[in-house]
Structures are given as structure tokens and as C-alpha cells.
Protein backbone atom coordinates (compact mmCIF):
# COMPACT_ATOMS: atom_id res chain seq x y z
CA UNK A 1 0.00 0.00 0.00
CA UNK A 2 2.39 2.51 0.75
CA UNK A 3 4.64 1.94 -2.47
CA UNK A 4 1.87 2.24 -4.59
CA UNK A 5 0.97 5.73 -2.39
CA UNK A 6 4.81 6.30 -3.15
CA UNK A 7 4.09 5.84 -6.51
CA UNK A 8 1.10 8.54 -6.62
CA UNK A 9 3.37 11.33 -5.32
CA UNK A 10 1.66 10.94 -1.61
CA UNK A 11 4.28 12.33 0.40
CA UNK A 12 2.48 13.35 3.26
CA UNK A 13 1.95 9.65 3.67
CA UNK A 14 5.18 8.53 2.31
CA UNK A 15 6.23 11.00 5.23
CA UNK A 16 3.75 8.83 7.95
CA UNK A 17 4.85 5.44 6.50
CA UNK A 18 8.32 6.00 7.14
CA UNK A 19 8.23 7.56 10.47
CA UNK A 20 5.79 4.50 11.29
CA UNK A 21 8.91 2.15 10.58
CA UNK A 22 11.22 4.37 12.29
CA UNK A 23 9.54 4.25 15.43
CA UNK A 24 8.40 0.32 15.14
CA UNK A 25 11.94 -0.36 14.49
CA UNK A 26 13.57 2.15 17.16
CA UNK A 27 10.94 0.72 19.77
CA UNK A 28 11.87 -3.40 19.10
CA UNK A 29 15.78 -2.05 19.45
CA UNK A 30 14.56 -0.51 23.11
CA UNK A 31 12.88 -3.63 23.99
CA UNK A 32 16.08 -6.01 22.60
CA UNK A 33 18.45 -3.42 24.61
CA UNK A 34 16.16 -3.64 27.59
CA UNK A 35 15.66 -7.73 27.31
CA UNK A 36 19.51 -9.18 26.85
CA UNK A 37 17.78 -12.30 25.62
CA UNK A 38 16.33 -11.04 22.76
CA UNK A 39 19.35 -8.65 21.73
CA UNK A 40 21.55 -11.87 21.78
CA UNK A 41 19.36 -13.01 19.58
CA UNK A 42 18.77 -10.39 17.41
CA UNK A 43 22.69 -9.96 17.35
CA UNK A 44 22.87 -13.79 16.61
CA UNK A 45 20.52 -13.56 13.41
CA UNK A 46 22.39 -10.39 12.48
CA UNK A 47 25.93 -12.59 12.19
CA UNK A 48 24.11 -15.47 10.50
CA UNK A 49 22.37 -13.34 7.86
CA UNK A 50 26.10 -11.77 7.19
CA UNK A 51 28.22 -14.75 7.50
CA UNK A 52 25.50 -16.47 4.59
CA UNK A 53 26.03 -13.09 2.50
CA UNK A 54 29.88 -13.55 2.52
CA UNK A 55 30.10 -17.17 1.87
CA UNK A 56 26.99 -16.87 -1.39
CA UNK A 57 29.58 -14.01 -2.17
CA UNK A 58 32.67 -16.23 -2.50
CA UNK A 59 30.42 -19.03 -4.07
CA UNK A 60 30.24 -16.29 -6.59
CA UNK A 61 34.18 -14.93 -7.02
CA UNK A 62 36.15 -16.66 -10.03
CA UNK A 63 39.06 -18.86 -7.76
CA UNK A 64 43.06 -18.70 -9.18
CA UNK A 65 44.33 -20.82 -11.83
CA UNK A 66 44.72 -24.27 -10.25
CA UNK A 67 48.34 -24.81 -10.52
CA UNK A 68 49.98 -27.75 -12.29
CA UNK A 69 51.99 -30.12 -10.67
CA UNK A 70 54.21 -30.67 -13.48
CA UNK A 71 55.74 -27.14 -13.54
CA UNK A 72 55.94 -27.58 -9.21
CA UNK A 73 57.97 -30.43 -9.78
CA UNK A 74 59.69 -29.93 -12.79
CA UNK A 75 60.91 -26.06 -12.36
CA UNK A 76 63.11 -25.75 -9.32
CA UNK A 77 62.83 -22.24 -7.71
CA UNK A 78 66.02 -19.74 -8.31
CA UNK A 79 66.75 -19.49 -4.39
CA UNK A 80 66.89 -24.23 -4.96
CA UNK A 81 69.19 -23.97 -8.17
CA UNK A 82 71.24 -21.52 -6.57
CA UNK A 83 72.05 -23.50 -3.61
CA UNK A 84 72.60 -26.41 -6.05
CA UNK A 85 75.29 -24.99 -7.94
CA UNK A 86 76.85 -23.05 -5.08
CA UNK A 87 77.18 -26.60 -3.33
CA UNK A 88 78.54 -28.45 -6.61
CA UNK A 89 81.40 -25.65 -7.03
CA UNK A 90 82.18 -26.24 -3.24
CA UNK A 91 82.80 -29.92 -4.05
CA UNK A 92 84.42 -29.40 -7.44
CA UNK A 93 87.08 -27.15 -5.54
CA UNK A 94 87.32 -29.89 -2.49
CA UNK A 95 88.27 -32.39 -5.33
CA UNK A 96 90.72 -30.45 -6.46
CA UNK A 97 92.00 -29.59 -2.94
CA UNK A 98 92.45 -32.99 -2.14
CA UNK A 99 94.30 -33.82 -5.27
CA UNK A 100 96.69 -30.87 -4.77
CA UNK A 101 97.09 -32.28 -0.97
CA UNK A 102 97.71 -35.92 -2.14
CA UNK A 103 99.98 -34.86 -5.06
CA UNK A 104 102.17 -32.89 -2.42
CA UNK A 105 102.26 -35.97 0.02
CA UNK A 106 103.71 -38.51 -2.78
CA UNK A 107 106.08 -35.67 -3.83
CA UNK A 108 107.49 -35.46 -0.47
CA UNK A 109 107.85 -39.18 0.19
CA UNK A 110 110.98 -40.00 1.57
CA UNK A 111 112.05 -37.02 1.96
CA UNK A 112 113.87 -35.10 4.68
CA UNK A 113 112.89 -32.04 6.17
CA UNK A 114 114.89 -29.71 8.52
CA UNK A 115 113.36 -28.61 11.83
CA UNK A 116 113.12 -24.69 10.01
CA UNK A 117 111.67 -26.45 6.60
CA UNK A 118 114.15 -26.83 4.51
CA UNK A 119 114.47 -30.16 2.68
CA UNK A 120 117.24 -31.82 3.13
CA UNK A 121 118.90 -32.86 -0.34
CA UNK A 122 119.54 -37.00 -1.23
CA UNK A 123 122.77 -38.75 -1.68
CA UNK A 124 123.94 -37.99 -5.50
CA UNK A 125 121.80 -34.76 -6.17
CA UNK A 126 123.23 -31.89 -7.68
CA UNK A 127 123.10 -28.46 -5.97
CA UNK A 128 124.13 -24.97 -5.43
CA UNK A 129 126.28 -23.76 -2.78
CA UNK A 130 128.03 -20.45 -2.28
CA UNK A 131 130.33 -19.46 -4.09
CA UNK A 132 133.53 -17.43 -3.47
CA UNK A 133 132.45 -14.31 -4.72
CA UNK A 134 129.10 -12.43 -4.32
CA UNK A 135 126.79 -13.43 -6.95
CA UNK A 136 128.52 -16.43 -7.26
CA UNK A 137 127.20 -20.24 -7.35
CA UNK A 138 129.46 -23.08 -6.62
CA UNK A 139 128.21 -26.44 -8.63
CA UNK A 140 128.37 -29.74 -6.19
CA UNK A 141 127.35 -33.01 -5.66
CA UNK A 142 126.24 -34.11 -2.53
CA UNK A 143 128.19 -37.10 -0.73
CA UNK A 144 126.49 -36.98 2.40
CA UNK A 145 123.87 -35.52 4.85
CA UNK A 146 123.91 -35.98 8.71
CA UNK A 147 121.75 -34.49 11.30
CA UNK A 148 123.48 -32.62 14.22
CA UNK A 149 121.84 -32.57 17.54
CA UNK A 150 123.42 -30.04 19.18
CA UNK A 151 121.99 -27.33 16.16
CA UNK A 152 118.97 -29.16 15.82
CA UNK A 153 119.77 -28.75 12.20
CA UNK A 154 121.40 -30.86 8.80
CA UNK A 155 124.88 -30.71 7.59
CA UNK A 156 125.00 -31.00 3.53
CA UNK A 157 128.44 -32.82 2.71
CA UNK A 158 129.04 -31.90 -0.75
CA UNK A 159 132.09 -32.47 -3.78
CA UNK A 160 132.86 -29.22 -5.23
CA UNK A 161 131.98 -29.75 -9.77
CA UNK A 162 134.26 -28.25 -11.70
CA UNK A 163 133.40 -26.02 -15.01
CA UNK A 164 134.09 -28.32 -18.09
CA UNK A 165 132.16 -26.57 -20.97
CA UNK A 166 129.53 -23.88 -21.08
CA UNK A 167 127.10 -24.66 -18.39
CA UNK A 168 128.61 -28.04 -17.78
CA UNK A 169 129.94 -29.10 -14.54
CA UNK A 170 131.96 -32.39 -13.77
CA UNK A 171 134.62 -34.21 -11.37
CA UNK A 172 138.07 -33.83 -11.37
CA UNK A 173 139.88 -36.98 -12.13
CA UNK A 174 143.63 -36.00 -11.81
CA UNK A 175 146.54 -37.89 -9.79
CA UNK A 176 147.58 -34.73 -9.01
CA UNK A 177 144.13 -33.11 -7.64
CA UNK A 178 141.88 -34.50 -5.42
CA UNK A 179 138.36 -33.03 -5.39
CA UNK A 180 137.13 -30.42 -2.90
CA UNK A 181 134.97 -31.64 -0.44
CA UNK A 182 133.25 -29.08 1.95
CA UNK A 183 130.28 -28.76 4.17
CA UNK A 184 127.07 -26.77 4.37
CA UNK A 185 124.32 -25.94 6.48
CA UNK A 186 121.31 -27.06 4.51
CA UNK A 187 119.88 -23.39 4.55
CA UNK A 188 122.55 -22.19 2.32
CA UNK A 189 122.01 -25.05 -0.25
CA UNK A 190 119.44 -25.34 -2.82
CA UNK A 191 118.48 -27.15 -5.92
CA UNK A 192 119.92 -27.30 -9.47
CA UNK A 193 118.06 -27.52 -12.42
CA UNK A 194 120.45 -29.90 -13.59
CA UNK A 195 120.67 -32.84 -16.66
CA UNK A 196 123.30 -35.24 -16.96
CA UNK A 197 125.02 -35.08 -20.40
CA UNK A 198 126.38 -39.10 -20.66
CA UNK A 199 128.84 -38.25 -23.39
CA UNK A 200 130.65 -35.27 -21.71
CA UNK A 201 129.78 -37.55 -17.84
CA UNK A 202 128.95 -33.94 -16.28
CA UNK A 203 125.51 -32.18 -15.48
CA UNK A 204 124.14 -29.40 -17.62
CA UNK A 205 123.31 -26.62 -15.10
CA UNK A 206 121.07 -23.48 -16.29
CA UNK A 207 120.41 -21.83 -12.95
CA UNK A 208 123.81 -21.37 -11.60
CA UNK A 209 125.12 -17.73 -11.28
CA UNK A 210 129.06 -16.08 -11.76
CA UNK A 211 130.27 -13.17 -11.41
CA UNK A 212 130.50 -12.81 -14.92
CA UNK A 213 127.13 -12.99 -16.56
CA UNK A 214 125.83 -11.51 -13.10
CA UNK A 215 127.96 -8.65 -11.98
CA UNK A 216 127.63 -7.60 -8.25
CA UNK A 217 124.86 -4.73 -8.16
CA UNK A 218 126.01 -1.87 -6.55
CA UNK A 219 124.66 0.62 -4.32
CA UNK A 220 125.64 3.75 -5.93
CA UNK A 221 124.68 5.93 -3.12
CA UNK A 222 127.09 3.87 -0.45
CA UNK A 223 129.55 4.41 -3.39
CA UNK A 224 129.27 7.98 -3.49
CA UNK A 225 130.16 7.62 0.51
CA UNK A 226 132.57 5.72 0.45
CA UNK A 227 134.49 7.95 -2.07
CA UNK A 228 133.55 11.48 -0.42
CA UNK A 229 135.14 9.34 2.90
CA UNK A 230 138.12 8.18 0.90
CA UNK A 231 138.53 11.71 -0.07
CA UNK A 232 138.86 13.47 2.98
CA UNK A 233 141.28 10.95 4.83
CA UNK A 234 143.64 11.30 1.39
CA UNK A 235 143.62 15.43 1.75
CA UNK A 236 144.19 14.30 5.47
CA UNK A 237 147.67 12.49 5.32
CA UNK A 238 148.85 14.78 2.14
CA UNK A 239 148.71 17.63 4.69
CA UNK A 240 150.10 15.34 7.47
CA UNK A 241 152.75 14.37 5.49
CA UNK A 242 153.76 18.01 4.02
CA UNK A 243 153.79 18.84 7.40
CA UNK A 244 155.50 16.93 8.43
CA UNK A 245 158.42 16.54 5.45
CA UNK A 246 158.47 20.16 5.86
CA UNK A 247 159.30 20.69 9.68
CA UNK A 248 161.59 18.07 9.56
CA UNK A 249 163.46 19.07 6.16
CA UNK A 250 163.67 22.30 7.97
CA UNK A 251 165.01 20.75 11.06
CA UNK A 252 167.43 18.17 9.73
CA UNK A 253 169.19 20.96 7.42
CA UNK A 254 169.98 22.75 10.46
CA UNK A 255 172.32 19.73 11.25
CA UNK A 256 173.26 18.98 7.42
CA UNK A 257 172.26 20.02 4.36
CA UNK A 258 172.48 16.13 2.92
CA UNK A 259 169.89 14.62 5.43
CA UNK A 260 167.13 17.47 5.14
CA UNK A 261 167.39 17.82 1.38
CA UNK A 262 167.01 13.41 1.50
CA UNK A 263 164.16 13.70 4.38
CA UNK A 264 162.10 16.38 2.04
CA UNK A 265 162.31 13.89 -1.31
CA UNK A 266 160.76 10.99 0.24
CA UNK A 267 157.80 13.47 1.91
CA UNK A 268 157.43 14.68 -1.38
CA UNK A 269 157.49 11.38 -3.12
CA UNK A 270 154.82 10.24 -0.07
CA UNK A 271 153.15 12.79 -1.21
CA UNK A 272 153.28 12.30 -5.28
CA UNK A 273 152.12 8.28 -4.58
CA UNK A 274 149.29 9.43 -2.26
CA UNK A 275 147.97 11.75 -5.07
């Protein structure tokens, strides 16, 4: 009745209806506020009515894409293949690790090693000892090795090699010469890259250093000291010595002519071989 008065253009009653409502509706809220029964009931129904709106509402919603397990399985994520790889190049370099370990243990089987890490040479090697001049290597075989307790340390008993071509070192045979034999701590001795020549019966050295092709380096600027030092004791003992020659020329001609004139020659020849 009253939409179709709503429909005429009643207001007036459009006006009554809806105040009617209003105060029918404002006077059950009074009585469910005043009766706690009835408002948990009313509050009840309220949550029912909206909890059946929301779930005919998701009935409603298109859902995702249902996934496929194929691409779960069969694509690993970035963070998995990461890991992966990170862990294969961690065992790749153990590997080699371990190879580099083992490869050092069979190289240093039976071998000898000093208390301060230096290896101790075998019987019959070649090596390089030094030599009598700075930059200078002298060839030898070794003869012996022996461990001394008292230094905690090796001695290196070597035979000094003579020079018997270019880069070729051998043994002395002579009647006449017996070979050098002298002794090293193993700290001063190290390896030769050395190849024995059968036809000449000496090694072939490449690594061994004379004076020759490697002259001593010098440190100009001790050089230039030493000479400026040289220089002032030579002006030194010239003065002395003219001093001197003259004072006692002087002194001895007083006596006789002879021994004064004698005594200043051989200041002034001091003198001339000083200069």
C-alpha cells in the first residue's frame, strides 16, 4: 500500500509510513536493549544473515588458476638452483683440494725435512752452494747428509763440480788433484736444475750464477760515501805528510844540508804516490 501511495506522489503519507517504521523499528531495538535475551538473539541472526552473505559471495568470485603439478615439480625455484650450484662448485674445488694435498704428500715421500723447513737434499743430487764471490754459485754433488743434535739442524756434505764446458759441470779426475769436499748448512744449499750429459759424464746446469754474466749490483749511493770518505782521509795524510816533510826538512838541514834535502824527497814522493 504505501509503495503504490509512493508511486502517486503521496508524500504526506510517504512521510507517515516512514516515520511508522522508524519508530516500530527504534521501539523493538529498546525492547532487545532492555531484554539481553532477545538482543543476543537479534545480534545472533544479524551474524548469520552476514556470514551467509559472505560465503553466497565467494560461491560467486572466479578462484586462481589451479596450478599444475608438473611445472611444481619440474621447475626448481632460483633461491633451490642456486644453492645447487653453489654446493657443486664447493665440491668441485674440495676435489681439487684434495688432489693438490695428495699430489704434495707422494712428492714429499721419503724425503727429509729440517726442523726450520728446509728439505734436506739426497745422496747424488746436484746443488748450489756459495760461491767465493758475491753473486757467485758453486756447482756440487752431494756425498752426504747428517743431522746434528746439538743445532737441531742438517749438515750437507758436498764435492765441489768443476766447469768443463759452457754450463757443464763435472769431477776432477787427476793424480795430481783431489776433489774439494766441503760442508754446508742445509739453509745455504738449494736445488739445481740440472741434466746429466752421458757423453761429456757432467751435469748441464742453467740456474747457476758467476760473477761474470751476473755482476755484483752496486749501491751507488754507499759508493758515493765511500768515495767522499776516501777523499777526505787522502787530503788528510797529504797535509800530514807536508807537514811533516816540511818541519823536519827544515830541522834536519839545520844539522846537514844532505839529510834534510834526502828527508824532504821521500815526503814529497809520499806525497806524489798518495795523489
Amino acid at each position: 500500500v504505501s509503495l503504490a501511495r509512493m508511486a502517486q506522489g503521496d508524500e504526506d503519507q510517504i512521510d507517515k509510513e516512514l516515520k511508522k517504521i522508524t519508530d516500530s523499528r527504534g521501539s523493538s531495538l529498546d525492547k532487545a536493549i532492555q531484554d539481553d535475551e532477545q538482543y543476543k538473539a537479534m545480534a545472533s541472526e544479524a551474524a548469520r544473515r552476514r556470514v551467509e552473505e559472505l560465503k553466497e559471495k565467494a560461491k560467486n568470485m572466479p578462484g586462481p588458476p589451479p596450478e599444475r603439478k608438473s611445472d611444481i615439480v619440474d621447475s626448481p625455484s632460483f633461491i633451490s638452483q642456486s644453492v645447487n650450484q653453489a654446493e657443486k662448485e664447493a665440491q668441485d674445488l674440495q676435489e681439487v683440494e684434495d688432489e693438490k694435498q695428495e699430489a704434495r704428500k707422494k712428492a714429499f715421500e721419503g724425503v727429509e725435512v729440517d726442523p726450520r723447513g728446509f728439505i734436506v737434499p739426497q745422496i747424488g743430487d746436484i746443488v748450489l752452494c756459495p760461491g767465493k764471490w758475491a753473486n757467485e754459485d758453486m756447482v756440487a754433488l752431494v756425498e752426504d747428509t747428517q743431522f746434528v743434535d746439538a743445532r737441531m739442524s742438517w749438515n750437507v756434505d758436498v764435492i765441489e763440480l768443476s766447469a768443463v764446458g759452457p754450463s757443464l759441470y763435472g769431477r776432477a779426475f787427476s793424480a795430481w788433484k783431489k776433489p774439494i769436499k766441503r760442508w754446508f748448512d742445509v739453509s745455504e744449499v738449494r736445488p739445481a736444475r740440472a741434466e746429466y750429459v752421458e757423453d761429456q759424464d757432467a751435469w748441464r746446469v742453467e740456474n747457476a750464477r758467476d760473477y761474470i754474466n751476473n755482476p755484483v749490483i752496486v749501491n751507488e749511493t754507499a759508493r758515493a760515501l765511500g768515495l767522499q770518505e776516501y777523499g777526505e782521509l787522502k787530503t788528510k795524510i797529504i797535509r800530514d805528510t807536508a807537514v811533516l816533510g816540511l818541519g823536519g826538512s827544515v830541522a834536519l838541514a839545520a844539522y846537514d844540508s844532505s839529510l834534510g834535502s834526502s828527508f824532504a824527497l821521500g815526503a814529497a814522493a809520499s806525497i806524489a804516490y798518495i795523489a
